[in-house]
Protein backbone atom coordinates (compact mmCIF):
# COMPACT_ATOMS: atom_id res chain seq x y z
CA UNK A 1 -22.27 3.24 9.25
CA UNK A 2 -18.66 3.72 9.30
CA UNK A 3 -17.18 6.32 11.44
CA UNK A 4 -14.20 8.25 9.45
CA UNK A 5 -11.29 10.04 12.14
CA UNK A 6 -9.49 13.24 11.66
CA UNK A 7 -11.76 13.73 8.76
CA UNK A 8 -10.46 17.08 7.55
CA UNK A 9 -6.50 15.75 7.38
CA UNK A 10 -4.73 14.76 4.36
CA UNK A 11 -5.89 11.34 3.96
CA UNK A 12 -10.13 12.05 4.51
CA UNK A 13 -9.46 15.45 2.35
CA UNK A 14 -9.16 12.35 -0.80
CA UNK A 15 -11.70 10.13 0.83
CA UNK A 16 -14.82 11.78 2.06
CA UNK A 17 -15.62 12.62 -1.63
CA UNK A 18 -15.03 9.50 -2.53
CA UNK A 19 -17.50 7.75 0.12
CA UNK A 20 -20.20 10.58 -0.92
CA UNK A 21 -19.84 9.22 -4.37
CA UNK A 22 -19.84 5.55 -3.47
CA UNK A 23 -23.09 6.26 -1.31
CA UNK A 24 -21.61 4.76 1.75
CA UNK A 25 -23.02 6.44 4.95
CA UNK A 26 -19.88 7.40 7.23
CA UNK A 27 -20.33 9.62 10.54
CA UNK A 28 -16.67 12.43 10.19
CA UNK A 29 -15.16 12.89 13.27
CA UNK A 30 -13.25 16.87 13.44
CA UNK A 31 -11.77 18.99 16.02
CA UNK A 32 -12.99 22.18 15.06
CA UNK A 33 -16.13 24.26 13.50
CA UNK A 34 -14.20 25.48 10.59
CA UNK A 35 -13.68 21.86 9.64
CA UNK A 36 -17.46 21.16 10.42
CA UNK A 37 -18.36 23.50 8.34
CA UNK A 38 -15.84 22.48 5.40
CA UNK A 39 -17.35 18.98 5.12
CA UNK A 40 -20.69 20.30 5.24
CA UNK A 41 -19.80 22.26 2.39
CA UNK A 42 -19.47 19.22 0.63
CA UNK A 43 -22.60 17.54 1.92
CA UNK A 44 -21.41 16.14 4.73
CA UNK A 45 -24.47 15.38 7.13
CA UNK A 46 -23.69 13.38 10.16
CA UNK A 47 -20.47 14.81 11.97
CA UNK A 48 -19.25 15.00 15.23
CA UNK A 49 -17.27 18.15 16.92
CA UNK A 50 -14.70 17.79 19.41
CA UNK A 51 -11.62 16.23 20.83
CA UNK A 52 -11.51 12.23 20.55
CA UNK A 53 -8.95 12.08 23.66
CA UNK A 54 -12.18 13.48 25.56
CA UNK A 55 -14.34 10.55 27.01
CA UNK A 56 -17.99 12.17 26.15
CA UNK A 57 -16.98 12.97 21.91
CA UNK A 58 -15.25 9.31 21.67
CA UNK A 59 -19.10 8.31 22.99
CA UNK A 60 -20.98 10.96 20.88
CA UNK A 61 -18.58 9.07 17.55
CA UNK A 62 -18.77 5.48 18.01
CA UNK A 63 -22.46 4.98 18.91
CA UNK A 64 -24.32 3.05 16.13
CA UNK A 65 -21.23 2.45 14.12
CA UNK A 66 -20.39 -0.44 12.52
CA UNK A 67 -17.21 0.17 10.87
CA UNK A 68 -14.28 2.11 12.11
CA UNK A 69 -11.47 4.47 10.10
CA UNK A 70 -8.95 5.01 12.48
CA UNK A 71 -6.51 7.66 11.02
CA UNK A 72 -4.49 8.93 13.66
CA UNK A 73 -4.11 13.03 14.35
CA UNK A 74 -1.39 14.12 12.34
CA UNK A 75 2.10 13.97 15.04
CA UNK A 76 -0.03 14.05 18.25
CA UNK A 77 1.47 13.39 21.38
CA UNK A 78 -1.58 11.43 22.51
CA UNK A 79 -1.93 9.12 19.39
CA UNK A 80 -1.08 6.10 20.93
CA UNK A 81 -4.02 7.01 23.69
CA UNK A 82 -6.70 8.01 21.39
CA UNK A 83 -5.87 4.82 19.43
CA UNK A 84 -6.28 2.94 22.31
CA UNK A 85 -9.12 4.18 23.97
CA UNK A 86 -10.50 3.66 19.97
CA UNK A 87 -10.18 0.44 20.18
CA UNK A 88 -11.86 -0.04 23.73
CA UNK A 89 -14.60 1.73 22.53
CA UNK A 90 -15.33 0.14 19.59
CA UNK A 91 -15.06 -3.45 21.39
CA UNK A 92 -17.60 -2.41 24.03
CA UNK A 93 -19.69 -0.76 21.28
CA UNK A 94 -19.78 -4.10 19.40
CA UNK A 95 -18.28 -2.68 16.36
CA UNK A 96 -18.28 -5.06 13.58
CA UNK A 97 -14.50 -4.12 11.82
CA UNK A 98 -11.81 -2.08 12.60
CA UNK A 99 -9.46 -0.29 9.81
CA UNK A 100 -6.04 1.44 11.16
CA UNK A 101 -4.55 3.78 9.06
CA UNK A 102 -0.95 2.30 10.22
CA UNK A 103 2.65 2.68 8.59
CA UNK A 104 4.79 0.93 6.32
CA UNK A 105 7.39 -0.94 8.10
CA UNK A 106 6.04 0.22 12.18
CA UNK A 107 8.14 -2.18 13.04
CA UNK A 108 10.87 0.72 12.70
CA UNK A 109 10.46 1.55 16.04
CA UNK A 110 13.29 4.02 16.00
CA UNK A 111 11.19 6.57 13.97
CA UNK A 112 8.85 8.10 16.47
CA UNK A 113 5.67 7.57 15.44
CA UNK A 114 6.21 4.42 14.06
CA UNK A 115 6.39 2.97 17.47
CA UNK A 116 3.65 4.38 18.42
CA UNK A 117 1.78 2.75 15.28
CA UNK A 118 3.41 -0.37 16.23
CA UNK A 119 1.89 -0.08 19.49
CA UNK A 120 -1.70 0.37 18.22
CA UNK A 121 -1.34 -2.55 15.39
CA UNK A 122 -0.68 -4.90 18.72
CA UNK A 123 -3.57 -3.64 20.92
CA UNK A 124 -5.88 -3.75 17.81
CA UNK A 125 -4.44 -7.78 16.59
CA UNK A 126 -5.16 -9.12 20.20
CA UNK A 127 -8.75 -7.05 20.83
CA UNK A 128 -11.05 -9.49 19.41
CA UNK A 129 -11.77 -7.21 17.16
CA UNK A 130 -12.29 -8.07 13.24
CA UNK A 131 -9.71 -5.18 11.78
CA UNK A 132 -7.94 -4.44 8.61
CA UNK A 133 -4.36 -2.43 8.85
CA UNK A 134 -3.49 -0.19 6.11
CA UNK A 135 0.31 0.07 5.92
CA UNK A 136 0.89 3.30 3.73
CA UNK A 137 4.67 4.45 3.13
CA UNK A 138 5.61 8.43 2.73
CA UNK A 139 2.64 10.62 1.00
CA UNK A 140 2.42 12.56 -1.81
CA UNK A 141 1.63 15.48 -0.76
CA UNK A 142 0.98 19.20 -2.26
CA UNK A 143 2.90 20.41 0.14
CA UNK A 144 5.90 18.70 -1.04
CA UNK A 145 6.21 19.48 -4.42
CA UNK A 146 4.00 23.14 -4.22
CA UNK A 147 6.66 25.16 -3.34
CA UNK A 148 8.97 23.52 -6.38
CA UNK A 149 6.72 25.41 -8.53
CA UNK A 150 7.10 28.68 -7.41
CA UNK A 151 10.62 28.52 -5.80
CA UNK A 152 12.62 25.86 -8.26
CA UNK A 153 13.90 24.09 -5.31
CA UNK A 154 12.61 21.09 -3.84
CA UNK A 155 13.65 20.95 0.25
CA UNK A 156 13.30 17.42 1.80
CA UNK A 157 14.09 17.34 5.44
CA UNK A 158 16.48 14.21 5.04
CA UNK A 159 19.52 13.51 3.73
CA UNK A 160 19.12 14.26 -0.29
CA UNK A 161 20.78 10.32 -1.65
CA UNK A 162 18.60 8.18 0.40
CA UNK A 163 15.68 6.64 -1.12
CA UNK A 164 11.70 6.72 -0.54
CA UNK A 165 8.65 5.21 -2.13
CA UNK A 166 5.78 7.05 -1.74
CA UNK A 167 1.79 6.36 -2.25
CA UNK A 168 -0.89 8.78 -3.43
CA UNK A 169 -3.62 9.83 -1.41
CA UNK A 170 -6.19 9.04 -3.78
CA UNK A 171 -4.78 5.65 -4.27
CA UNK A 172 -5.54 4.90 -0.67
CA UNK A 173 -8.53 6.63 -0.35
CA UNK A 174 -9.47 4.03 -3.07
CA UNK A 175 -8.63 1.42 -0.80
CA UNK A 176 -10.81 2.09 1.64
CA UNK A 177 -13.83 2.41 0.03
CA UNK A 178 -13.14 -1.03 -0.95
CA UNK A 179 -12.27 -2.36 2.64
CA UNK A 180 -15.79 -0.34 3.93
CA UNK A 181 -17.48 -1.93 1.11
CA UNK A 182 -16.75 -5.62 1.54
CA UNK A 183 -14.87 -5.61 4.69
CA UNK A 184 -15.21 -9.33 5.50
CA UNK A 185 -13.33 -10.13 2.55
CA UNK A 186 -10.52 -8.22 3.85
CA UNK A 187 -10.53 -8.99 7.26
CA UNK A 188 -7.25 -9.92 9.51
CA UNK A 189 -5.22 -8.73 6.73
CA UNK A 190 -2.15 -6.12 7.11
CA UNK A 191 -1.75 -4.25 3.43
CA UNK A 192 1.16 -2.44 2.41
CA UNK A 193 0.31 0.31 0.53
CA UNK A 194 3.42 1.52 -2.01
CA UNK A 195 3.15 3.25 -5.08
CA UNK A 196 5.83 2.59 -7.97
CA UNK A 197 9.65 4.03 -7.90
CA UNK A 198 12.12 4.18 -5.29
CA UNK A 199 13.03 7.88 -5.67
CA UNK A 200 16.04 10.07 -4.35
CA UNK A 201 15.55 14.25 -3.71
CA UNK A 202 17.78 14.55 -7.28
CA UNK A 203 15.19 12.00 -8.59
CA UNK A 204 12.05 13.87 -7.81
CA UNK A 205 13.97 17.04 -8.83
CA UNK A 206 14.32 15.91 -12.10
CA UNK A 207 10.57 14.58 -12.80
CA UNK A 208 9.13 18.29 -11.78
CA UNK A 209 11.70 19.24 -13.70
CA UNK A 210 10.38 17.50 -16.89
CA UNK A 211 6.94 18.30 -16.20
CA UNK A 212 7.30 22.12 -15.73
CA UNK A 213 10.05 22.52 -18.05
CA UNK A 214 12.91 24.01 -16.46
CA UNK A 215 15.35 23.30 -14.07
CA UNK A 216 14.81 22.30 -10.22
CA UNK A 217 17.60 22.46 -7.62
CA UNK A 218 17.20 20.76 -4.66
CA UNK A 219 17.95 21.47 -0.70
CA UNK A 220 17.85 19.60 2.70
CA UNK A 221 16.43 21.53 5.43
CA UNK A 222 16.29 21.26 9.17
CA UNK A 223 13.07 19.29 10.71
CA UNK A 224 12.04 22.52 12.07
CA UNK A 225 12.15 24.31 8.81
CA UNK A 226 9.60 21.77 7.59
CA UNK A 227 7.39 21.67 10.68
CA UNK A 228 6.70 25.64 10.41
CA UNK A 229 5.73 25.06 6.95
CA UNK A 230 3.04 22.63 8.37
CA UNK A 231 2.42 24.03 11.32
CA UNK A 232 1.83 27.94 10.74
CA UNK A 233 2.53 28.50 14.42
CA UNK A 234 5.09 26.56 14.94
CA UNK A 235 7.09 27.20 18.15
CA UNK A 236 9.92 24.62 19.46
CA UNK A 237 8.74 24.20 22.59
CA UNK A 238 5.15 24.39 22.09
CA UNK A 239 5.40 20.97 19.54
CA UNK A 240 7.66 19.22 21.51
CA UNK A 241 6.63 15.90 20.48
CA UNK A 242 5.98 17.08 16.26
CA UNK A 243 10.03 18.00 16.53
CA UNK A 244 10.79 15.05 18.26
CA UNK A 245 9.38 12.80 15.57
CA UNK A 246 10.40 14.88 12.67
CA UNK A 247 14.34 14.36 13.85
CA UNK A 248 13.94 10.52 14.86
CA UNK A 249 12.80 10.77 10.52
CA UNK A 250 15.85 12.89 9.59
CA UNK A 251 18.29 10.58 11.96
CA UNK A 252 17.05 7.46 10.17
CA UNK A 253 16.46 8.12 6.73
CA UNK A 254 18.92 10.40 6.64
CA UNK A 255 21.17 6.27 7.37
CA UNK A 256 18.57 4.45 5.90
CA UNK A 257 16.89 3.64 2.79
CA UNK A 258 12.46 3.37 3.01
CA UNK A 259 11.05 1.62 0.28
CA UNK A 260 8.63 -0.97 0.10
CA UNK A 261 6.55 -2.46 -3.14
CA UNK A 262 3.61 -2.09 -5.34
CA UNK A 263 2.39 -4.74 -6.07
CA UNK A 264 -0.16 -5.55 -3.36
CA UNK A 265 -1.50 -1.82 -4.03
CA UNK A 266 -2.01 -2.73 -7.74
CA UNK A 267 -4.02 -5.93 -6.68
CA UNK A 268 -5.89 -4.11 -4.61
CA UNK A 269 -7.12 -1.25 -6.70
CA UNK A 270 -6.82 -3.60 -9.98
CA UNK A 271 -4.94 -1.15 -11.61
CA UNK A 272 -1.42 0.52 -11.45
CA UNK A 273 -1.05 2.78 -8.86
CA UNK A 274 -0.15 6.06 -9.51
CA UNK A 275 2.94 7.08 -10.62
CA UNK A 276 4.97 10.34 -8.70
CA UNK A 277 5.07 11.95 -11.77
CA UNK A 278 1.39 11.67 -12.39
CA UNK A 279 0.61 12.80 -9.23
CA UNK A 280 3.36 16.09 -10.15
CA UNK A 281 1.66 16.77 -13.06
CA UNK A 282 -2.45 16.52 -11.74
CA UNK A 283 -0.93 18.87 -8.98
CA UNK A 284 0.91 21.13 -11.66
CA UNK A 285 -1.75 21.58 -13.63
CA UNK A 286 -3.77 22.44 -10.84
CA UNK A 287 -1.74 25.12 -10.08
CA UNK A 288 -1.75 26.62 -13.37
CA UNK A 289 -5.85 26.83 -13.07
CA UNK A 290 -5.21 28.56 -9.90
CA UNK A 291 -3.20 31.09 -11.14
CA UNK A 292 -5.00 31.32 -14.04
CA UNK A 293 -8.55 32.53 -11.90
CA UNK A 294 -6.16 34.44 -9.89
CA UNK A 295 -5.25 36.94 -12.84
CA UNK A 296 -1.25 35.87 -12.24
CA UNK A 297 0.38 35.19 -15.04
């Protein structure tokens, strides 16, 4: 049984229909009964309700497990505490392997939450614990390239000249139906998971440009401008520690370059990964079909 966290978030929104598919029994851990019923919507059977900071839910999720999917809430300001107390828990529960959802290079410790990754790769290497760390950079993510579609501007919340690489979410979803599957043949191992390109804003302008066939500007905004997008009730001092990481991201890759490289994804899904203009076009077409059972035209 492997026990998949935050299972409604961007990352289990790619991989809980993939583990239905592969037949691989998984328990989803959510904090709410709209995401319950989501997941049951999609056949979801065995699922646990409530907050895994709480002492009786982390109980309620780990018993009979014998695989673990850590994948840390979205910008908490507990994460490093629920991934501890994860750990604990599945060492006295005699878990059997551990996979961290983790991020490329955590050993930036000036971003934010990359310390606090950092933090939970240590506690996890010297548990005892058998454990594979999944080391994915920047997503793609709808969200990102969405509002191109409509508005003909794509806003990035860093300086618009530096750099990324970025993964898909499918791509590591992949991944981790093949660490559940044979997870003693990945075991101890640290994976960096990097799709192909090292892309500017101007860059991934210019491929939704090409793929919806007109021209897309492009605009940096402020950390907070992003965060309401995410967060529909966003309010400064309520997410404290979400603004707080969002501006250690804009200080340092607004200076900084963050790229990694492909080719240990690749080997791992033996295939190429996908490409950010593949993943701009699946999500453009998408968008068309929406509109399209909409009645917009």
């Amino acid at each position: 049984m492997l026990l998949v966290t935050a299972a409604q978030g961007n990352q289990a929104k790619r991989l809980v229909p993939k583990l239905l598919t592969a037949g691989i029994p998984f328990r989803a851990c959510v904090r709410s009964d709209a995401s319950a019923s989501a997941l049951r919507g999609l056949g979801v059977t065995d699922i646990v309700v409530g907050d895994l900071g709480a002492t009786a839910t982390l109980k309620r999720a780990i018993r009979g497990v014998s695989i673990v999917y850590q994948i840390g809430p979205a910008c908490h300001p507990k994460e490093r505490d629920m991934g501890f107390a994860m750990i604990e828990a599945a060492r006295a529960a005699g878990v059997k392997h551990f996979i961290f959802s983790s991020v490329l290079h955590a050993i930036v410790t000036d971003l934010v939450q990359h310390e606090i990754k950092r933090d939970i790769e240590e506690k996890l290497i010297s548990s005892g614990l058998e454990y594979t760390i999944l080391q994915p950079t920047n997503y793609m993510l709808p969200l990102k390239v969405r509002s191109s579609f409509t508005d003909n501007v794509f806003k990035l919340s860093w300086t618009l000249e530096r750099r990324q690489s970025m993964v898909d979410l499918g791509d590591i979803a992949d991944v981790v139906v093949a660490v559940a599957r044979e997870p003693e043949r990945h075991s101890g191992a640290t994976y960096e998971l990097v799709g192909p390109g090292r892309h500017t804003a101007h860059d991934i302008a210019e491929i939704i440009a090409r793929v919806v066939g007109h021209r897309i500007s492009v605009e940096q905004i402020a950390p907070e401008t992003y965060l309401k997008a995410v967060f529909v009730d966003f309010e400064s001092r309520e997410f404290e520690h979400q603004t707080k990481v969002h501006r250690s991201i804009t200080r340092y890759l607004g200076a900084h370059d963050f790229v990694g490289n492909p080719n240990v994804l690749g080997w791992l899904l033996n295939r190429a990964p996908t490409s950010l203009e593949s993943f701009v076009r699946s999500e453009f077409a998408d968008y068309q079909s929406t509109r399209k059972l909409s009645g917009v035209r």
